[in-house]
PDB file of N, CA and C in Angstrom:
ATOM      1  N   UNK A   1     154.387 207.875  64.447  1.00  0.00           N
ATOM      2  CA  UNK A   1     155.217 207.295  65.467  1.00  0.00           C
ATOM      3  C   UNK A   1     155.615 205.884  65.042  1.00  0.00           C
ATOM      4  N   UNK A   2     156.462 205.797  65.273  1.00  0.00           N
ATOM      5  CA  UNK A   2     157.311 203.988  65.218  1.00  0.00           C
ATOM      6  C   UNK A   2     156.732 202.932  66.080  1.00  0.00           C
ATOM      7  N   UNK A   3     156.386 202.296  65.757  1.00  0.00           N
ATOM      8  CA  UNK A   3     155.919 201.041  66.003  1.00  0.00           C
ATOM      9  C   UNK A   3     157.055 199.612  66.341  1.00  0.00           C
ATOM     10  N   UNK A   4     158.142 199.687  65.512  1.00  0.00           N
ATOM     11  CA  UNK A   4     158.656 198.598  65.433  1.00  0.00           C
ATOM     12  C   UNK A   4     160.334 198.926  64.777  1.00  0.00           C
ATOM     13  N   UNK A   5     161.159 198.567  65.413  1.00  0.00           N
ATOM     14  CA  UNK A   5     162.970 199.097  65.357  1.00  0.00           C
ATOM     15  C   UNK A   5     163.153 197.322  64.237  1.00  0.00           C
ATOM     16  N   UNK A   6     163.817 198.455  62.992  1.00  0.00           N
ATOM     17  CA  UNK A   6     163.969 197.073  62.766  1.00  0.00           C
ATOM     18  C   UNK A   6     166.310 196.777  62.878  1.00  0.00           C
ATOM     19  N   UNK A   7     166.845 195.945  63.320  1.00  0.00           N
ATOM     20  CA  UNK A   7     167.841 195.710  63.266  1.00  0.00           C
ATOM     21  C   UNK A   7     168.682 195.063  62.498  1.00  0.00           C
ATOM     22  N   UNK A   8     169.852 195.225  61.950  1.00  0.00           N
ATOM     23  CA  UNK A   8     170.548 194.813  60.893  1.00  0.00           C
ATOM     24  C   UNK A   8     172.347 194.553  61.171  1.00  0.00           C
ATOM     25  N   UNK A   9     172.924 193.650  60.998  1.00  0.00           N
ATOM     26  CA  UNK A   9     174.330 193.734  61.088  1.00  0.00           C
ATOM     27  C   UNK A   9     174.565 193.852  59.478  1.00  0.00           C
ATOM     28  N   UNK A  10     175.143 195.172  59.503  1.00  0.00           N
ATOM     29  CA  UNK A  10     175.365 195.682  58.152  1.00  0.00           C
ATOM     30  C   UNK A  10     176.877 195.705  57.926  1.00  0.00           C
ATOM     31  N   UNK A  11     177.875 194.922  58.910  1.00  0.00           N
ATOM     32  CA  UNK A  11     179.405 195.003  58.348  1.00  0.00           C
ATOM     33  C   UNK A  11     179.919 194.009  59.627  1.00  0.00           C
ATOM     34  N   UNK A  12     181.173 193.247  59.415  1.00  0.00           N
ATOM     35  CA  UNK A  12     181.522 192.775  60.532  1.00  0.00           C
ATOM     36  C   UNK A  12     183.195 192.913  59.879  1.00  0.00           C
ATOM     37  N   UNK A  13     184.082 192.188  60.467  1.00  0.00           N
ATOM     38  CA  UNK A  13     185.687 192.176  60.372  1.00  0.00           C
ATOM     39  C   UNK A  13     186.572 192.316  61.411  1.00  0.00           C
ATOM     40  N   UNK A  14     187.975 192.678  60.856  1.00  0.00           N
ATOM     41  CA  UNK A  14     188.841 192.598  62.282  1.00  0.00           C
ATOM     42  C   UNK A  14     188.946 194.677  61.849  1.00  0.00           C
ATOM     43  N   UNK A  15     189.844 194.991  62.706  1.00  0.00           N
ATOM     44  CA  UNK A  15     190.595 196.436  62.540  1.00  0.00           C
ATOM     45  C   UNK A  15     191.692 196.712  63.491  1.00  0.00           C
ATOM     46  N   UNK A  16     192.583 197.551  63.171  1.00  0.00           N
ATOM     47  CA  UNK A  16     194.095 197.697  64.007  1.00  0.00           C
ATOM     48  C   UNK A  16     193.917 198.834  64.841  1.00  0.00           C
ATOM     49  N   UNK A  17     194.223 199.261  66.007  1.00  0.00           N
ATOM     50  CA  UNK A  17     194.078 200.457  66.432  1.00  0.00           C
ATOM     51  C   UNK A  17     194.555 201.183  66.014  1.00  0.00           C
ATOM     52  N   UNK A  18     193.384 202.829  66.310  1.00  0.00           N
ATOM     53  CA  UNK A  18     193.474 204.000  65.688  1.00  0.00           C
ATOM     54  C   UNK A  18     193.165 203.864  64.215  1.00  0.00           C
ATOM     55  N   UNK A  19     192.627 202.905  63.795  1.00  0.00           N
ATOM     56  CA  UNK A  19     192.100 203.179  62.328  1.00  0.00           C
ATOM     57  C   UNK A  19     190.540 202.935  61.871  1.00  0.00           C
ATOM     58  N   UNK A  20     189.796 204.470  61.004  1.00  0.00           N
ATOM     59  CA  UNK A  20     188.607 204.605  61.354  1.00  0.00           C
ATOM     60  C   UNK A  20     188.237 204.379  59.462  1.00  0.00           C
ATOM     61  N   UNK A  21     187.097 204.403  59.859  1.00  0.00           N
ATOM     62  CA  UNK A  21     186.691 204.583  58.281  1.00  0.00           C
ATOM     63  C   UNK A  21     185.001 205.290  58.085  1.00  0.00           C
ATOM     64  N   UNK A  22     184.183 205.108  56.882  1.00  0.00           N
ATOM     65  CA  UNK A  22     183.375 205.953  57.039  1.00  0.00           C
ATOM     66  C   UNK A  22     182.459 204.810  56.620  1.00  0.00           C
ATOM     67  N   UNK A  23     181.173 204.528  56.699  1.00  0.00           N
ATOM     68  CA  UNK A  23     180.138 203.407  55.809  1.00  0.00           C
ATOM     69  C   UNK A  23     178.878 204.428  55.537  1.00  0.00           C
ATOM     70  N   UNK A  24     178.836 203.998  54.821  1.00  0.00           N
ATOM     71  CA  UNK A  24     177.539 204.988  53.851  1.00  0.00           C
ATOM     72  C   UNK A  24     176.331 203.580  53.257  1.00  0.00           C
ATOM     73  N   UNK A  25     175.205 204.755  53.572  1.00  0.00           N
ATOM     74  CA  UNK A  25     173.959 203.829  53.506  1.00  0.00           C
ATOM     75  C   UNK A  25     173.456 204.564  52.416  1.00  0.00           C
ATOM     76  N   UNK A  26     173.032 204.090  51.290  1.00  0.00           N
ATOM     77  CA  UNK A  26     171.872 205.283  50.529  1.00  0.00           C
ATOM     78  C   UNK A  26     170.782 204.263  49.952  1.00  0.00           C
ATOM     79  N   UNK A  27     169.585 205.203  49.788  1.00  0.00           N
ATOM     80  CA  UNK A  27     168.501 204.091  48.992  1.00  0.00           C
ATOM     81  C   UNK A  27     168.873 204.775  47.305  1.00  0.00           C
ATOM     82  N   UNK A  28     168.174 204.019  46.758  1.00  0.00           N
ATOM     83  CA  UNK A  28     168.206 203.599  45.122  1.00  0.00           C
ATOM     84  C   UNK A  28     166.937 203.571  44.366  1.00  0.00           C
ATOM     85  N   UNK A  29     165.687 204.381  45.045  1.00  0.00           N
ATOM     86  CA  UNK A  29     164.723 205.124  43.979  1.00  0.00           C
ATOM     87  C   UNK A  29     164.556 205.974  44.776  1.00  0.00           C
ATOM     88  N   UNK A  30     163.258 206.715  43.601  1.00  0.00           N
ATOM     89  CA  UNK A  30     163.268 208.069  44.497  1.00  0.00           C
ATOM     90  C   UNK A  30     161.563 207.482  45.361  1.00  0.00           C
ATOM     91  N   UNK A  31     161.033 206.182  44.993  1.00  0.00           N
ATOM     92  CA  UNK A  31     160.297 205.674  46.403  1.00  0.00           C
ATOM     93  C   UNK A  31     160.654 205.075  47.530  1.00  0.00           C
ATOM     94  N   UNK A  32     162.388 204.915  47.327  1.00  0.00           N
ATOM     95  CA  UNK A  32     163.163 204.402  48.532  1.00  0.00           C
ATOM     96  C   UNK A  32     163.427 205.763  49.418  1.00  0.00           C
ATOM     97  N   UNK A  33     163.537 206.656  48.915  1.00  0.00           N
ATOM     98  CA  UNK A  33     164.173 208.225  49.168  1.00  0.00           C
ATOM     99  C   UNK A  33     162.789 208.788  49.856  1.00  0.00           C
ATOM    100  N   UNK A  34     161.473 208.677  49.287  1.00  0.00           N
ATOM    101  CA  UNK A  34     160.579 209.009  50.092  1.00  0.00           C
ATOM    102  C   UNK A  34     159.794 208.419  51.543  1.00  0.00           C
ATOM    103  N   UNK A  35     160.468 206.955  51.420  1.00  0.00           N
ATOM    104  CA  UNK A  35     160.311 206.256  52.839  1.00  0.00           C
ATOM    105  C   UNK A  35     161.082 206.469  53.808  1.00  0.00           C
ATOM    106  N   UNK A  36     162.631 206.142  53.478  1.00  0.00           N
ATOM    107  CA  UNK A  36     163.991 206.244  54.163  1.00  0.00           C
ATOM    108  C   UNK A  36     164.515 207.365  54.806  1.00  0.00           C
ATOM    109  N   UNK A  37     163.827 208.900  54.047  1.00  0.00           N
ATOM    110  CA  UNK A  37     164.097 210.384  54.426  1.00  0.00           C
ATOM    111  C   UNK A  37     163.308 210.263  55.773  1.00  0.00           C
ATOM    112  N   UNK A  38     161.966 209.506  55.986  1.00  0.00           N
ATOM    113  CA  UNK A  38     161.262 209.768  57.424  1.00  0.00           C
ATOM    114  C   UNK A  38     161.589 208.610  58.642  1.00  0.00           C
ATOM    115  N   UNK A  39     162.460 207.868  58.443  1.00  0.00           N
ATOM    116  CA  UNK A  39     162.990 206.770  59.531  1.00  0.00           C
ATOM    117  C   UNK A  39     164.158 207.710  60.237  1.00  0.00           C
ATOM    118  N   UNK A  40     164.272 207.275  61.167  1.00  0.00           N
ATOM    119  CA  UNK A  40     165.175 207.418  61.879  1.00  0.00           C
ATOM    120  C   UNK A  40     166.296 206.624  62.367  1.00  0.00           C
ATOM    121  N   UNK A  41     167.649 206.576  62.359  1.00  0.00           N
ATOM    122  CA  UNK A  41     168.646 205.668  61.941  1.00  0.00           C
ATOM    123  C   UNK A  41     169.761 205.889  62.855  1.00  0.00           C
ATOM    124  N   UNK A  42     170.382 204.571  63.740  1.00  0.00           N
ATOM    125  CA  UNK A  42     171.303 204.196  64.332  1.00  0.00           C
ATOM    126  C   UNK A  42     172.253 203.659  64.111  1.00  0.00           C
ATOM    127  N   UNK A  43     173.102 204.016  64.536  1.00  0.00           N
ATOM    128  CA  UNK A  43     174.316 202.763  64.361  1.00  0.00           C
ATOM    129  C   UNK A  43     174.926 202.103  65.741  1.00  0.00           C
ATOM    130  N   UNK A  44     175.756 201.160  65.859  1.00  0.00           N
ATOM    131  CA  UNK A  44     176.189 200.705  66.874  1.00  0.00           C
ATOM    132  C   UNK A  44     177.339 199.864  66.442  1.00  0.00           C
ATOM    133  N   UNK A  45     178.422 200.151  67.286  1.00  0.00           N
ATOM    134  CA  UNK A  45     179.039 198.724  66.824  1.00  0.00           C
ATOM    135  C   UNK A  45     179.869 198.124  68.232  1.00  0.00           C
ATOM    136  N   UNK A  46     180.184 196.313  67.665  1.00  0.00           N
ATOM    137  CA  UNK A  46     180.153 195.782  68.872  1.00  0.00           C
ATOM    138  C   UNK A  46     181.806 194.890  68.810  1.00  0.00           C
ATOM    139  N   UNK A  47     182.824 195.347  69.763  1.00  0.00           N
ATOM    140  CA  UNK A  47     183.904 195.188  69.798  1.00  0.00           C
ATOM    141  C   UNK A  47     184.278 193.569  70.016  1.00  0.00           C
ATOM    142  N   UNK A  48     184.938 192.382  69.457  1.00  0.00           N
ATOM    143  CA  UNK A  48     184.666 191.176  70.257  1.00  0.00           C
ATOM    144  C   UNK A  48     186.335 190.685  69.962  1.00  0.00           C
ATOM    145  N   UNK A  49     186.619 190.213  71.255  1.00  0.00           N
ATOM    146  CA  UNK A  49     188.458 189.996  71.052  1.00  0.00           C
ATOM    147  C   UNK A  49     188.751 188.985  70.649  1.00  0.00           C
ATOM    148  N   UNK A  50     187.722 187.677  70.155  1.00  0.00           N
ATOM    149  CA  UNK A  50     188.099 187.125  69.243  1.00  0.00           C
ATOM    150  C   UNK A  50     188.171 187.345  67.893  1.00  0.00           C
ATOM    151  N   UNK A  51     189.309 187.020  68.000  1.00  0.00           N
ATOM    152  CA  UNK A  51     189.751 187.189  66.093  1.00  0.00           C
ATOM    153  C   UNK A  51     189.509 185.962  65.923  1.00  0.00           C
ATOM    154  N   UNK A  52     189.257 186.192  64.028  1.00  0.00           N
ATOM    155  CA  UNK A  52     189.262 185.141  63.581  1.00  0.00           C
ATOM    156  C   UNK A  52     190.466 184.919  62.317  1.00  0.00           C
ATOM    157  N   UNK A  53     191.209 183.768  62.822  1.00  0.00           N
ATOM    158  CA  UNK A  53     192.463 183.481  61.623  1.00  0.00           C
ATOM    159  C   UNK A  53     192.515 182.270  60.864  1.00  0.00           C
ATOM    160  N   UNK A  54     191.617 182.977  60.038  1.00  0.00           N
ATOM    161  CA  UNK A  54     191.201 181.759  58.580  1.00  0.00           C
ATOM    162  C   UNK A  54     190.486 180.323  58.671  1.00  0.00           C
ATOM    163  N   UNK A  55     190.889 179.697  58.550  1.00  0.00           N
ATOM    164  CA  UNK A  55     190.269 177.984  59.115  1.00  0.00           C
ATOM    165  C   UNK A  55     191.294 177.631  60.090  1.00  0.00           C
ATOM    166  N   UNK A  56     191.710 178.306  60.743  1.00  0.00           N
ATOM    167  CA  UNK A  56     192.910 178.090  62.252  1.00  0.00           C
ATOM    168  C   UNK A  56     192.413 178.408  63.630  1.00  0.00           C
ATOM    169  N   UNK A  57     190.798 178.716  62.992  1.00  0.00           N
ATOM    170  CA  UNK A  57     190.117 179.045  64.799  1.00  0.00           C
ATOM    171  C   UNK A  57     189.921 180.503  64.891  1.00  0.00           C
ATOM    172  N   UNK A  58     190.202 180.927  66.042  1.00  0.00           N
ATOM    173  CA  UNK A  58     190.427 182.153  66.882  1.00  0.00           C
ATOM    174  C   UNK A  58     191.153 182.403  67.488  1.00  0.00           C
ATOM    175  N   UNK A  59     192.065 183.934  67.344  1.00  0.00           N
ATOM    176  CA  UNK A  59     192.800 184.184  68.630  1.00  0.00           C
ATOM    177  C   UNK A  59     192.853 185.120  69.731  1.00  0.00           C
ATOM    178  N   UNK A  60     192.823 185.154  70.990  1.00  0.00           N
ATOM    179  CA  UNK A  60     192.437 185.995  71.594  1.00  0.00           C
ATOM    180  C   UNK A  60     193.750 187.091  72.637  1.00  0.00           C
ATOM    181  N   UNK A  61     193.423 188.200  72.212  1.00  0.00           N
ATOM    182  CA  UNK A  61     194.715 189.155  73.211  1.00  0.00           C
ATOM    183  C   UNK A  61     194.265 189.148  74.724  1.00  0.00           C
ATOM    184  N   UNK A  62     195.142 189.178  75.830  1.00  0.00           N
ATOM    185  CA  UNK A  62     194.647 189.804  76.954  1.00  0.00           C
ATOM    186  C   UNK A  62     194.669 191.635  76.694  1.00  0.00           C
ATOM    187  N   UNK A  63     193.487 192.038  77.236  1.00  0.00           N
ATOM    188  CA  UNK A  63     193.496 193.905  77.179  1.00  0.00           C
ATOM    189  C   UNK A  63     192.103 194.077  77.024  1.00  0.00           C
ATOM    190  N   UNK A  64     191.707 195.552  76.410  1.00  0.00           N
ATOM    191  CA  UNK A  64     190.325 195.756  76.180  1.00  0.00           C
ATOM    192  C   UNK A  64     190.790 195.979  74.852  1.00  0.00           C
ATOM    193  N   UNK A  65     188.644 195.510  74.306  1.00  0.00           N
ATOM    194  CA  UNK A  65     188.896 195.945  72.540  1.00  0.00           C
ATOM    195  C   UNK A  65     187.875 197.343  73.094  1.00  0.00           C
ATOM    196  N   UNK A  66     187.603 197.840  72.294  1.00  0.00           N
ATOM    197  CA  UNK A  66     187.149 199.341  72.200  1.00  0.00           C
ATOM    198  C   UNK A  66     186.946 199.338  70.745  1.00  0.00           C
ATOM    199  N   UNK A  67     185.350 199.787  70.436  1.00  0.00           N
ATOM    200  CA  UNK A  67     185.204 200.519  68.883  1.00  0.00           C
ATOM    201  C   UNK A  67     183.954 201.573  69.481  1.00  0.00           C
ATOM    202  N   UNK A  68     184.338 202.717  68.531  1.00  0.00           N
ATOM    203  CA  UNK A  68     183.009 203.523  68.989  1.00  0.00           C
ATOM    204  C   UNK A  68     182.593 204.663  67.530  1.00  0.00           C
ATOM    205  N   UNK A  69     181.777 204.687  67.646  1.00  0.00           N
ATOM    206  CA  UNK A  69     181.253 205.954  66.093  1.00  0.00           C
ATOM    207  C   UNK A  69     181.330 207.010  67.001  1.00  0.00           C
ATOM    208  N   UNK A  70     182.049 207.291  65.362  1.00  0.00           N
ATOM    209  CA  UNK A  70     182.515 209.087  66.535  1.00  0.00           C
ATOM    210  C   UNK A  70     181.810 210.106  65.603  1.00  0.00           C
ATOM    211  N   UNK A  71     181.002 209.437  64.261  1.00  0.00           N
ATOM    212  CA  UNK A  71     180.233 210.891  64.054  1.00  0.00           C
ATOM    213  C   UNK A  71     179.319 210.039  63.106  1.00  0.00           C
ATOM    214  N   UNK A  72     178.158 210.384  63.259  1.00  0.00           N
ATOM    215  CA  UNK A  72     177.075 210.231  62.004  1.00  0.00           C
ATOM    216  C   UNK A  72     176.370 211.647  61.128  1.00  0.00           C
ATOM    217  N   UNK A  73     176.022 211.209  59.869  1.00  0.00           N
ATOM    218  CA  UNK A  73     175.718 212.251  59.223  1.00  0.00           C
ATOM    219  C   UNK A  73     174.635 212.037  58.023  1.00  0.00           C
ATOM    220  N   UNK A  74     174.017 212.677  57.949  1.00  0.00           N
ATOM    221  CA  UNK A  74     172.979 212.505  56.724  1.00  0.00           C
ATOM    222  C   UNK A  74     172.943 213.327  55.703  1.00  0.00           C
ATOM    223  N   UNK A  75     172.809 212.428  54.602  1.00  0.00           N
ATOM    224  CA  UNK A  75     172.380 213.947  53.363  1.00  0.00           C
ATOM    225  C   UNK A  75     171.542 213.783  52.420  1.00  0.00           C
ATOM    226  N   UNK A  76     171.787 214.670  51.841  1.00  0.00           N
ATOM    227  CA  UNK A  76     170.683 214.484  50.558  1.00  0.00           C
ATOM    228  C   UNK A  76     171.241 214.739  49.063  1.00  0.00           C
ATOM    229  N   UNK A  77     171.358 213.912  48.004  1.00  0.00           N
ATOM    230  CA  UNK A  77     171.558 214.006  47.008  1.00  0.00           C
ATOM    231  C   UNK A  77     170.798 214.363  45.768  1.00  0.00           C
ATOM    232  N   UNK A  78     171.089 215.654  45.187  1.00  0.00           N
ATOM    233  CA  UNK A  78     169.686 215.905  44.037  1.00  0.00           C
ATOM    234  C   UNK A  78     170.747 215.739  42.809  1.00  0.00           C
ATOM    235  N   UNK A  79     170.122 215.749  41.826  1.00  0.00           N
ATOM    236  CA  UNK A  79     170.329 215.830  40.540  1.00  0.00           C
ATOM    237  C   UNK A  79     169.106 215.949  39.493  1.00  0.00           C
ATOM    238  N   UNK A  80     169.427 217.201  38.497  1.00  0.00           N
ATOM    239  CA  UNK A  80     168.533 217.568  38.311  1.00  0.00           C
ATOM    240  C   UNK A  80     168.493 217.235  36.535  1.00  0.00           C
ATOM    241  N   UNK A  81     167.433 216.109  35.694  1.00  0.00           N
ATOM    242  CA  UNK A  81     167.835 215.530  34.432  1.00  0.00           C
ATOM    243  C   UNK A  81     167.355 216.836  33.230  1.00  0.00           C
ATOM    244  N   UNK A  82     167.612 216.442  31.727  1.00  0.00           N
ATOM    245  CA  UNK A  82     167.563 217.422  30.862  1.00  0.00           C
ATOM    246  C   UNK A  82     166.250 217.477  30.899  1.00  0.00           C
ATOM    247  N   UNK A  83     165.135 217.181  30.929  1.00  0.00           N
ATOM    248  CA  UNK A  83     163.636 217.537  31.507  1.00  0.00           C
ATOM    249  C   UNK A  83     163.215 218.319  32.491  1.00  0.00           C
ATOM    250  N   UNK A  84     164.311 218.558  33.450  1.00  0.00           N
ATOM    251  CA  UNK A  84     164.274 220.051  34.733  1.00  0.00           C
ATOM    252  C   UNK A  84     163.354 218.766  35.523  1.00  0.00           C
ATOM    253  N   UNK A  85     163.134 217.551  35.632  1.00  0.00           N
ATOM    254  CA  UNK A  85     162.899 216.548  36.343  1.00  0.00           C
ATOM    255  C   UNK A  85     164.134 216.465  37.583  1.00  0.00           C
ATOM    256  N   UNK A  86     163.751 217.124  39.317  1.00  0.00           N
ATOM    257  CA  UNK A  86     164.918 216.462  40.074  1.00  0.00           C
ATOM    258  C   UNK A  86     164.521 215.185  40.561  1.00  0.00           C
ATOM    259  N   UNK A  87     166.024 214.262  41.044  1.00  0.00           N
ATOM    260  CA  UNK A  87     165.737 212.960  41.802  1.00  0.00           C
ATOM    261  C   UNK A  87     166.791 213.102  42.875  1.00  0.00           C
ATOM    262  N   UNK A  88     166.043 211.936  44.417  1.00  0.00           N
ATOM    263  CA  UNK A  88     167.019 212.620  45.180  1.00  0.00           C
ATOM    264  C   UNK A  88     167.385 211.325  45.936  1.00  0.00           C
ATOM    265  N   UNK A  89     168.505 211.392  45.958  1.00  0.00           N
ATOM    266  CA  UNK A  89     168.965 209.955  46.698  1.00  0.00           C
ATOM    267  C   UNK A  89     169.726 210.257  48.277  1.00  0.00           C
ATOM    268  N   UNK A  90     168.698 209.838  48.929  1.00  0.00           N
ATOM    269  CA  UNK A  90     169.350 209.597  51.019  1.00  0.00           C
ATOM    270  C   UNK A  90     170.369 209.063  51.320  1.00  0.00           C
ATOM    271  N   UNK A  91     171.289 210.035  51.656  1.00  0.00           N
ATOM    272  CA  UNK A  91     172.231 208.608  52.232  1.00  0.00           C
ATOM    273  C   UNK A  91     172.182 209.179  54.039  1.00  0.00           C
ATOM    274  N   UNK A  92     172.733 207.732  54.581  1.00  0.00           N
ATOM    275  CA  UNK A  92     173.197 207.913  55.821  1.00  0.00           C
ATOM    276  C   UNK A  92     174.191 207.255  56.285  1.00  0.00           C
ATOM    277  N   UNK A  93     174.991 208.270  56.870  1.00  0.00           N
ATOM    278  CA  UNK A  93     176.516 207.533  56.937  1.00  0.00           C
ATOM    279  C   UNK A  93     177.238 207.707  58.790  1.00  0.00           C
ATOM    280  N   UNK A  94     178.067 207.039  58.907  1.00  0.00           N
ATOM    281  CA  UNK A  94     178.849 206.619  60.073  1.00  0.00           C
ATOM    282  C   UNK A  94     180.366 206.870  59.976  1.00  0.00           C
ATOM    283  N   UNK A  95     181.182 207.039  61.172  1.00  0.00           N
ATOM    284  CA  UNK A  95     182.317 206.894  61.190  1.00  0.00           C
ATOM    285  C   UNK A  95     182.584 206.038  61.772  1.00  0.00           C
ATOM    286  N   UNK A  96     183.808 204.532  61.668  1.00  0.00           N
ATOM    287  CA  UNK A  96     183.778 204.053  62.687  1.00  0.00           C
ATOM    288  C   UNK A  96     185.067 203.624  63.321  1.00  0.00           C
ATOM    289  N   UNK A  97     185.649 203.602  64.297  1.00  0.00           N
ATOM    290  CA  UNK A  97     187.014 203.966  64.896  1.00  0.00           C
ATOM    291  C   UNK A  97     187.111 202.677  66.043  1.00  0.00           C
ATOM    292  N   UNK A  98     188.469 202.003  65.732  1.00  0.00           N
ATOM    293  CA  UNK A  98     189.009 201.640  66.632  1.00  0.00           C
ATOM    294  C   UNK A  98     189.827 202.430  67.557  1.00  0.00           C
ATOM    295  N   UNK A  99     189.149 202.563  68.943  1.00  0.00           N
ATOM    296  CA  UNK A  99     189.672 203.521  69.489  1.00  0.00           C
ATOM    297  C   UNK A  99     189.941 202.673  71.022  1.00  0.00           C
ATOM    298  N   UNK A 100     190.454 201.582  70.826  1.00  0.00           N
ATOM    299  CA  UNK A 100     191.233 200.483  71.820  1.00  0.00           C
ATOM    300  C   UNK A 100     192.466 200.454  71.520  1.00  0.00           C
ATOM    301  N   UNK A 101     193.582 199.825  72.299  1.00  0.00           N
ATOM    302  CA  UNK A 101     194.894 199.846  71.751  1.00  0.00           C
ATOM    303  C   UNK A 101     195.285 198.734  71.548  1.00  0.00           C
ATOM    304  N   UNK A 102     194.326 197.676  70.803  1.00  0.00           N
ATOM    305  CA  UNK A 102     194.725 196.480  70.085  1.00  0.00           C
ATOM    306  C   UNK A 102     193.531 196.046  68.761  1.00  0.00           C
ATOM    307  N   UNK A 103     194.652 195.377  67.825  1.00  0.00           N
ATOM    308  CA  UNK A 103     193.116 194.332  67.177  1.00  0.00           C
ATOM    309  C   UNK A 103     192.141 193.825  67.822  1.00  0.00           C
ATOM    310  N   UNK A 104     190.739 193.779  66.839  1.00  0.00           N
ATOM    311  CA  UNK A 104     189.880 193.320  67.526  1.00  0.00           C
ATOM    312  C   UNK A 104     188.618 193.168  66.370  1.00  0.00           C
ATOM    313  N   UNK A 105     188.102 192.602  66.461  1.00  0.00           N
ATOM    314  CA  UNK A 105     186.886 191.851  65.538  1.00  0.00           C
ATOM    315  C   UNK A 105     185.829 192.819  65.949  1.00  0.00           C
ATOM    316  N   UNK A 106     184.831 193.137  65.219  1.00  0.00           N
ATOM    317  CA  UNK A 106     183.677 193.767  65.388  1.00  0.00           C
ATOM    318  C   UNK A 106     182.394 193.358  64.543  1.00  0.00           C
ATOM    319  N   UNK A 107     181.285 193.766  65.528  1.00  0.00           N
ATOM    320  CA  UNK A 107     180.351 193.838  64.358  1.00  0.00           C
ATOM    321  C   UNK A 107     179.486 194.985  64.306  1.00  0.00           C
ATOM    322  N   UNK A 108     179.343 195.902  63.011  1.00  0.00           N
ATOM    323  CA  UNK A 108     178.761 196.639  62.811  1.00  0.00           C
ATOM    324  C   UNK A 108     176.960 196.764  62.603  1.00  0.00           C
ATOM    325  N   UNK A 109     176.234 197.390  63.259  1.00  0.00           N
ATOM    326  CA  UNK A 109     174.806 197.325  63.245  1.00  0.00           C
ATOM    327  C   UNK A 109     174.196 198.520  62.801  1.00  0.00           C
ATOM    328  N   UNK A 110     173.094 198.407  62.544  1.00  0.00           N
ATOM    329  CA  UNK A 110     172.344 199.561  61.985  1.00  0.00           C
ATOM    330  C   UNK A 110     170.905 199.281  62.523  1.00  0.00           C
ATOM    331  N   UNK A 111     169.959 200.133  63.098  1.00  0.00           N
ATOM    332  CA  UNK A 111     168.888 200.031  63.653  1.00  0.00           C
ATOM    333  C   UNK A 111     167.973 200.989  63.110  1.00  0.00           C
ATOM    334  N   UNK A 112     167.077 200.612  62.329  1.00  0.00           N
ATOM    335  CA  UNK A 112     166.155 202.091  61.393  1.00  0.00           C
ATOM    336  C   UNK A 112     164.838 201.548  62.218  1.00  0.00           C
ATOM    337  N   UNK A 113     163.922 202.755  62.605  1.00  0.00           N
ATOM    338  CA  UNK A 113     162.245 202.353  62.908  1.00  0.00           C
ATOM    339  C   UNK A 113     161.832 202.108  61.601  1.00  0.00           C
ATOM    340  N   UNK A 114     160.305 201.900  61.318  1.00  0.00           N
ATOM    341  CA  UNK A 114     159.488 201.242  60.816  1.00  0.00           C
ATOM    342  C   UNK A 114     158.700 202.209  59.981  1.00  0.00           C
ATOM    343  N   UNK A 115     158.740 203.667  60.523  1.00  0.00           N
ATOM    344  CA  UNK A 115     157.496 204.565  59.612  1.00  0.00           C
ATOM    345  C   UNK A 115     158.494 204.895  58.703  1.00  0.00           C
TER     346      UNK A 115
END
């Protein structure tokens, strides 16, 4: 059992409505692959109507911003070397969609437990 959520802002930026994209998480040994396969993994992301325009401040629309993940997915990557040795690399991935009908700044999060 989990003990402890740990939290991360793993992306931030602006985006235009109706445009989504995908972010992919993977670990990079196969002792990252044997920890990371037993956590359990969130995403969230957080809509904010200030923009930001360069060293000119912020600007803000009247309306709503709106972002929401519209699908998460996990997998597993094997590959198998000329020794018949496999290795397997985790990924975990997100979709994430402006689904407001204006620009809008966000920040993307990721929340994994602890076991």
């Amino acid at each position: 059992m989990a003990h402890e959520v740990n939290l991360n802002q793993i992306g931030h930026g602006t985006a235009d409505p109706g445009v989504s994209w995908d972010v992919e998480s993977w670990t990079t040994s196969e002792n990252a692959y044997n920890t990371e396969r037993k956590r359990s993994s969130f995403f969230t992301v957080i809509p904010d109507p200030m923009i930001p325009i360069g060293n000119a401040g912020t600007i803000e629309f009247e309306g709503i911003s709106q972002m929401e993940i519209t699908r998460v997915w996990n997998m597993v990557r094997t590959t198998i070397d000329v020794n018949g040795k496999d290795h397997h690399v985790f990924q975990c991935n997100a979709t994430v969609l402006n689904s407001g009908n204006q620009t809008t700044a966000f920040e993307l999060l990721q929340a994994e437990t602890n076991n």
